[in-house]
Protein backbone atom coordinates (compact mmCIF):
# COMPACT_ATOMS: atom_id res chain seq x y z
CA UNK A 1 85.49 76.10 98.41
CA UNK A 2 87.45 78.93 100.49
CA UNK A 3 88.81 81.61 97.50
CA UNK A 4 90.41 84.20 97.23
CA UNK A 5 92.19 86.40 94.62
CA UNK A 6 95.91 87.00 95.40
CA UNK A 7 99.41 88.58 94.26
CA UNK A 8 102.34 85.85 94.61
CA UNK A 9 105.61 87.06 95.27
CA UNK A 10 108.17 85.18 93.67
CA UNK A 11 110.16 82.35 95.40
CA UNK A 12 113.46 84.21 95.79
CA UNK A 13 111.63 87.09 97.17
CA UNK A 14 110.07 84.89 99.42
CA UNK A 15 113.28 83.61 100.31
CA UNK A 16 114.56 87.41 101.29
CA UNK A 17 111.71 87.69 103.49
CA UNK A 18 111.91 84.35 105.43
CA UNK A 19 115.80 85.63 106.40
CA UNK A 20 114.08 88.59 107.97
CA UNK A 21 111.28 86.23 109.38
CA UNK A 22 114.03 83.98 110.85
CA UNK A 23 115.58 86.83 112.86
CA UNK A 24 111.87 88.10 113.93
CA UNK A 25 111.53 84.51 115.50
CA UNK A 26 114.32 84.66 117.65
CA UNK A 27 113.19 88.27 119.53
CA UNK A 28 111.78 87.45 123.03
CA UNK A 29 107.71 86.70 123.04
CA UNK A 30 107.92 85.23 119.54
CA UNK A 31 106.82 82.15 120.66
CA UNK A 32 103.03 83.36 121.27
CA UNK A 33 102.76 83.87 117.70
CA UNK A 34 101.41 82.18 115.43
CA UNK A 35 103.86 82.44 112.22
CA UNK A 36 102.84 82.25 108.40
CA UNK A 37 104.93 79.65 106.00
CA UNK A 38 106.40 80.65 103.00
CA UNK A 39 103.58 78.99 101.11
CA UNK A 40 100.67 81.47 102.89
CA UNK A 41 102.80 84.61 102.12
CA UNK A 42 100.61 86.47 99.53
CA UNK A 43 98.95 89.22 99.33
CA UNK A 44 95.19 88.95 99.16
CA UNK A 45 93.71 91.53 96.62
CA UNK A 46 90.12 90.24 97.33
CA UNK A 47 88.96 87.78 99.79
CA UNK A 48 85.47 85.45 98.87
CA UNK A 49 85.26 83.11 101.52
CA UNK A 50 82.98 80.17 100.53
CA UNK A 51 81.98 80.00 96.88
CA UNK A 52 79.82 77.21 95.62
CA UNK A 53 81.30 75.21 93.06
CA UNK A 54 78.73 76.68 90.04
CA UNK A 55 79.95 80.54 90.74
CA UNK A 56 83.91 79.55 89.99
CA UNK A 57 83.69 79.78 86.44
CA UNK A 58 82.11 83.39 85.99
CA UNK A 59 84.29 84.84 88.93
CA UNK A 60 87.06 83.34 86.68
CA UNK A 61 86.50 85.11 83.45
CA UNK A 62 85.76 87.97 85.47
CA UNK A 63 88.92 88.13 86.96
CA UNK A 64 90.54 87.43 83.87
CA UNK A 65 88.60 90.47 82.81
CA UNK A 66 90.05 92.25 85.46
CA UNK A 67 93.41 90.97 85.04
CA UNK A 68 93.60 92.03 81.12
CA UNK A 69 92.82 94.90 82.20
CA UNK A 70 95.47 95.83 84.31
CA UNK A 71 99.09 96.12 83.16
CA UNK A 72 102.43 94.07 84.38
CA UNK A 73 103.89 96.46 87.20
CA UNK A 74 106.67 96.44 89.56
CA UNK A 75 106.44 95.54 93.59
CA UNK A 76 109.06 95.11 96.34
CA UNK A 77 108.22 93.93 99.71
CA UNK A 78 109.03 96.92 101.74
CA UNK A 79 109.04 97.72 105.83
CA UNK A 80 106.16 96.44 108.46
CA UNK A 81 103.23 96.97 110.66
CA UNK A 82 100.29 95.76 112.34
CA UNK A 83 96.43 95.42 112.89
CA UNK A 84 94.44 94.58 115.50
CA UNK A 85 96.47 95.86 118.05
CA UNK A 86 99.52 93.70 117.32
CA UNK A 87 97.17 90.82 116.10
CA UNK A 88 98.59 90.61 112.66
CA UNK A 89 102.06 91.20 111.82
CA UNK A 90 102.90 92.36 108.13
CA UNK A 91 105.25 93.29 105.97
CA UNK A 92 104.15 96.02 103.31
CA UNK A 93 104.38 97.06 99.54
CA UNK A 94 106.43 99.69 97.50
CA UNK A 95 106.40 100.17 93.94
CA UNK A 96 103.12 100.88 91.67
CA UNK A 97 100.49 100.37 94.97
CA UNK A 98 98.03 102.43 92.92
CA UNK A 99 98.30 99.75 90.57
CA UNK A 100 97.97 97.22 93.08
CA UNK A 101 95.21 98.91 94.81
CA UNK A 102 92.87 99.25 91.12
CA UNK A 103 93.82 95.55 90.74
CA UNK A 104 92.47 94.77 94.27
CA UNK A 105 89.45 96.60 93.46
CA UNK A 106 88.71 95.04 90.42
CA UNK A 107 89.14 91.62 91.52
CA UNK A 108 86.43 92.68 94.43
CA UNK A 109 84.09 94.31 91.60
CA UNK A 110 84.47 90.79 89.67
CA UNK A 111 83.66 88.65 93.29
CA UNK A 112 79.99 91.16 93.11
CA UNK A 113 79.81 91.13 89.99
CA UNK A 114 79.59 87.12 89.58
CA UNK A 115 77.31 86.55 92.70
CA UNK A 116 79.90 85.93 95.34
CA UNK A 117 78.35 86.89 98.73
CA UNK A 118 80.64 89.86 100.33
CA UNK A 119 81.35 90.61 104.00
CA UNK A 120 81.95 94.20 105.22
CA UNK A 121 84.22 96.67 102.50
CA UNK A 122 87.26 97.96 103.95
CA UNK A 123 89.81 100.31 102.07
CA UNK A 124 92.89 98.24 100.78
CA UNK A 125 95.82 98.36 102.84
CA UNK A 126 98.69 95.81 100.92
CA UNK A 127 100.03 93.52 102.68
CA UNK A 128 101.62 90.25 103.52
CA UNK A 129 100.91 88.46 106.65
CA UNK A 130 103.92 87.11 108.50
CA UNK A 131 102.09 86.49 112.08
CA UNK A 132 99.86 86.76 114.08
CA UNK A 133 98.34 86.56 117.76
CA UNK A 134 94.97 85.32 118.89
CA UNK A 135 95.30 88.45 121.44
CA UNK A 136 96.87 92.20 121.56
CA UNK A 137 100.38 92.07 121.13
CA UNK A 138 102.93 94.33 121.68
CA UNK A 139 104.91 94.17 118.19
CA UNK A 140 106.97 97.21 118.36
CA UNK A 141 110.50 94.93 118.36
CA UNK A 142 109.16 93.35 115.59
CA UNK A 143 108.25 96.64 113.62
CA UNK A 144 111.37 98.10 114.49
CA UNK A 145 113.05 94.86 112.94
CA UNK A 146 110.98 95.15 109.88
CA UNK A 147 111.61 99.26 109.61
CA UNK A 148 114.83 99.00 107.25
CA UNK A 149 113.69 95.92 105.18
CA UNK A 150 113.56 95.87 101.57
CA UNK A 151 113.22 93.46 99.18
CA UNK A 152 114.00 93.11 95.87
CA UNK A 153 111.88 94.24 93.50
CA UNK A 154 109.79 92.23 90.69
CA UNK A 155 107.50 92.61 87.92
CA UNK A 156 103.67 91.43 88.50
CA UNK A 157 102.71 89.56 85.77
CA UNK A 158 99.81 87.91 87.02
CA UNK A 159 96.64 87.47 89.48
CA UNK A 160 95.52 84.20 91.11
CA UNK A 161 92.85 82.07 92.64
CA UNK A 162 93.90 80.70 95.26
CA UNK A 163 91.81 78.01 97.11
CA UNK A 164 92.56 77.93 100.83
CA UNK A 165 92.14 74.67 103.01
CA UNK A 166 91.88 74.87 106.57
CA UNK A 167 93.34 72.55 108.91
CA UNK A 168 91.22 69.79 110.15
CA UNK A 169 93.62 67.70 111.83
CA UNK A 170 93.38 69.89 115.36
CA UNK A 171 97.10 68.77 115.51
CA UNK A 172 98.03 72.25 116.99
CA UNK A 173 100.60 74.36 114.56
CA UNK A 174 98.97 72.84 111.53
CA UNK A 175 98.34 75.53 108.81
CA UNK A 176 96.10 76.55 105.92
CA UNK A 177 96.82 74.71 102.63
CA UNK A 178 96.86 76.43 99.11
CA UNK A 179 96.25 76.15 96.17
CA UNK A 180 96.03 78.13 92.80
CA UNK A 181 93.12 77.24 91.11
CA UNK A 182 93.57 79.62 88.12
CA UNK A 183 96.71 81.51 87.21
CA UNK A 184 95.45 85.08 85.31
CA UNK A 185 98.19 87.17 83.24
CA UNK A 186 97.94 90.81 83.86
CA UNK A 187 97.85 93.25 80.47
C-alpha cells in the first residue's frame, strides 16, 4: 500500500483555507491547474511510497515511538509559495516548525528504521499542497493572493498514517483517496 506519515489540520482550518482556495480559483490561468480537495490537504512529514503489507506493523510502533516522543504543539497555516517552478502551489506553516521539522524527521528515521525502502533525502520544507501544474507555471498572482493569509491556529495532538489510493478510473479530474490507517497521539 501507498503510506505516508502526515499532520492533519483540523476541519475548520481546512475550511479557512478552502475560502482562500476559492478566490485563488477564480484568478485568470487557474484552470490549468490541477487543484487539491480538502480531503488531500495535509502535510506530509515523511513520505514511504509502497510498503508491503508485513512492514506496517513495525513502521507503526515506530512511529508511535516517534510520536510519544514529541510533544502537542501549536501550528497555523500561514502565507504561500511554490516548487518546481510554479509546479506545486502551497500554503506554509507558522508556529513551533522546529517541532514540526524533529517530528518529520523522526517519522523518516522510523520509515529506515523498520525497512521501508527510501527515495532521495531532501531537507523539510512544511507544507500543504493546494495545486499544482504538470508544467512551469507562473504563480506569482497566486503567491501574492496567499502573501497576507493566516489561519487560525491549533494544537497538534497527533501524527498519522495515511494510506493514499490513486485514481484508476482515468476519468480525468479524479483524485487520490485517503485514508488514515493509524491515528498516533503526540507526547
Amino acid at each position: 500500500m501507498r503510506l505516508f506519515a502526515a499532520v492533519l489540520p483540523p476541519e475548520d482550518v481546512l475550511g479557512e483555507l478552502a475560502v482562500v482556495v476559492d478566490r485563488l480559483r477564480r484568478l485568470p490561468g487557474a484552470g490549468r491547474l490541477r487543484w487539491t480537495g480538502r480531503p488531500g490537504r495535509h502535510f506530509t512529514l515523511a513520505f514511504y511510497g509502497e510498503v508491503g503489507d508485513d512492514l506496517v506493523p513495525e513502521l507503526s510502533e515506530r512511529l508511535a515511538r516517534a510520536a510519544r516522543r514529541t510533544v502537542p504543539f501549536p501550528l497555523a497555516l500561514r502565507g504561500g509559495g511554490q516548487f518546481g517552478r510554479g509546479r506545486a502551489l502551497w500554503t506554509g506553516a507558522d508556529g513551533e516548525l522546529d517541532t514540526l521539522r524533529q517530528l518529520a524527521g523522526r517519522a523518516e528515521a522510523a520509515g529506515r528504521k523498520a525497512g521501508v525502502a527510501r527515495g532521495e533525502h531532501r531537507r523539510y520544507t512544511p507544507h500543504l499542497t493546494v495545486a499544482r501544474s504538470r508544467e512551469p507555471f507562473d504563480v506569482r498572482p497566486y503567491l501574492a493572493a496567499l502573501d497576507g493569509f493566516t489561519g487560525r491556529t491549533w494544537q497538534v495532538t497527533e501524527l498519522v498514517l495515511v494510506r493514499s489510493n490513486l485514481p484508476v478510473s482515468g476519468v480525468p479530474g479524479e483524485r487520490p483517496r485517503y485514508q488514515a490507517v493509524v491515528r498516533l497521539p503526540l507526547g
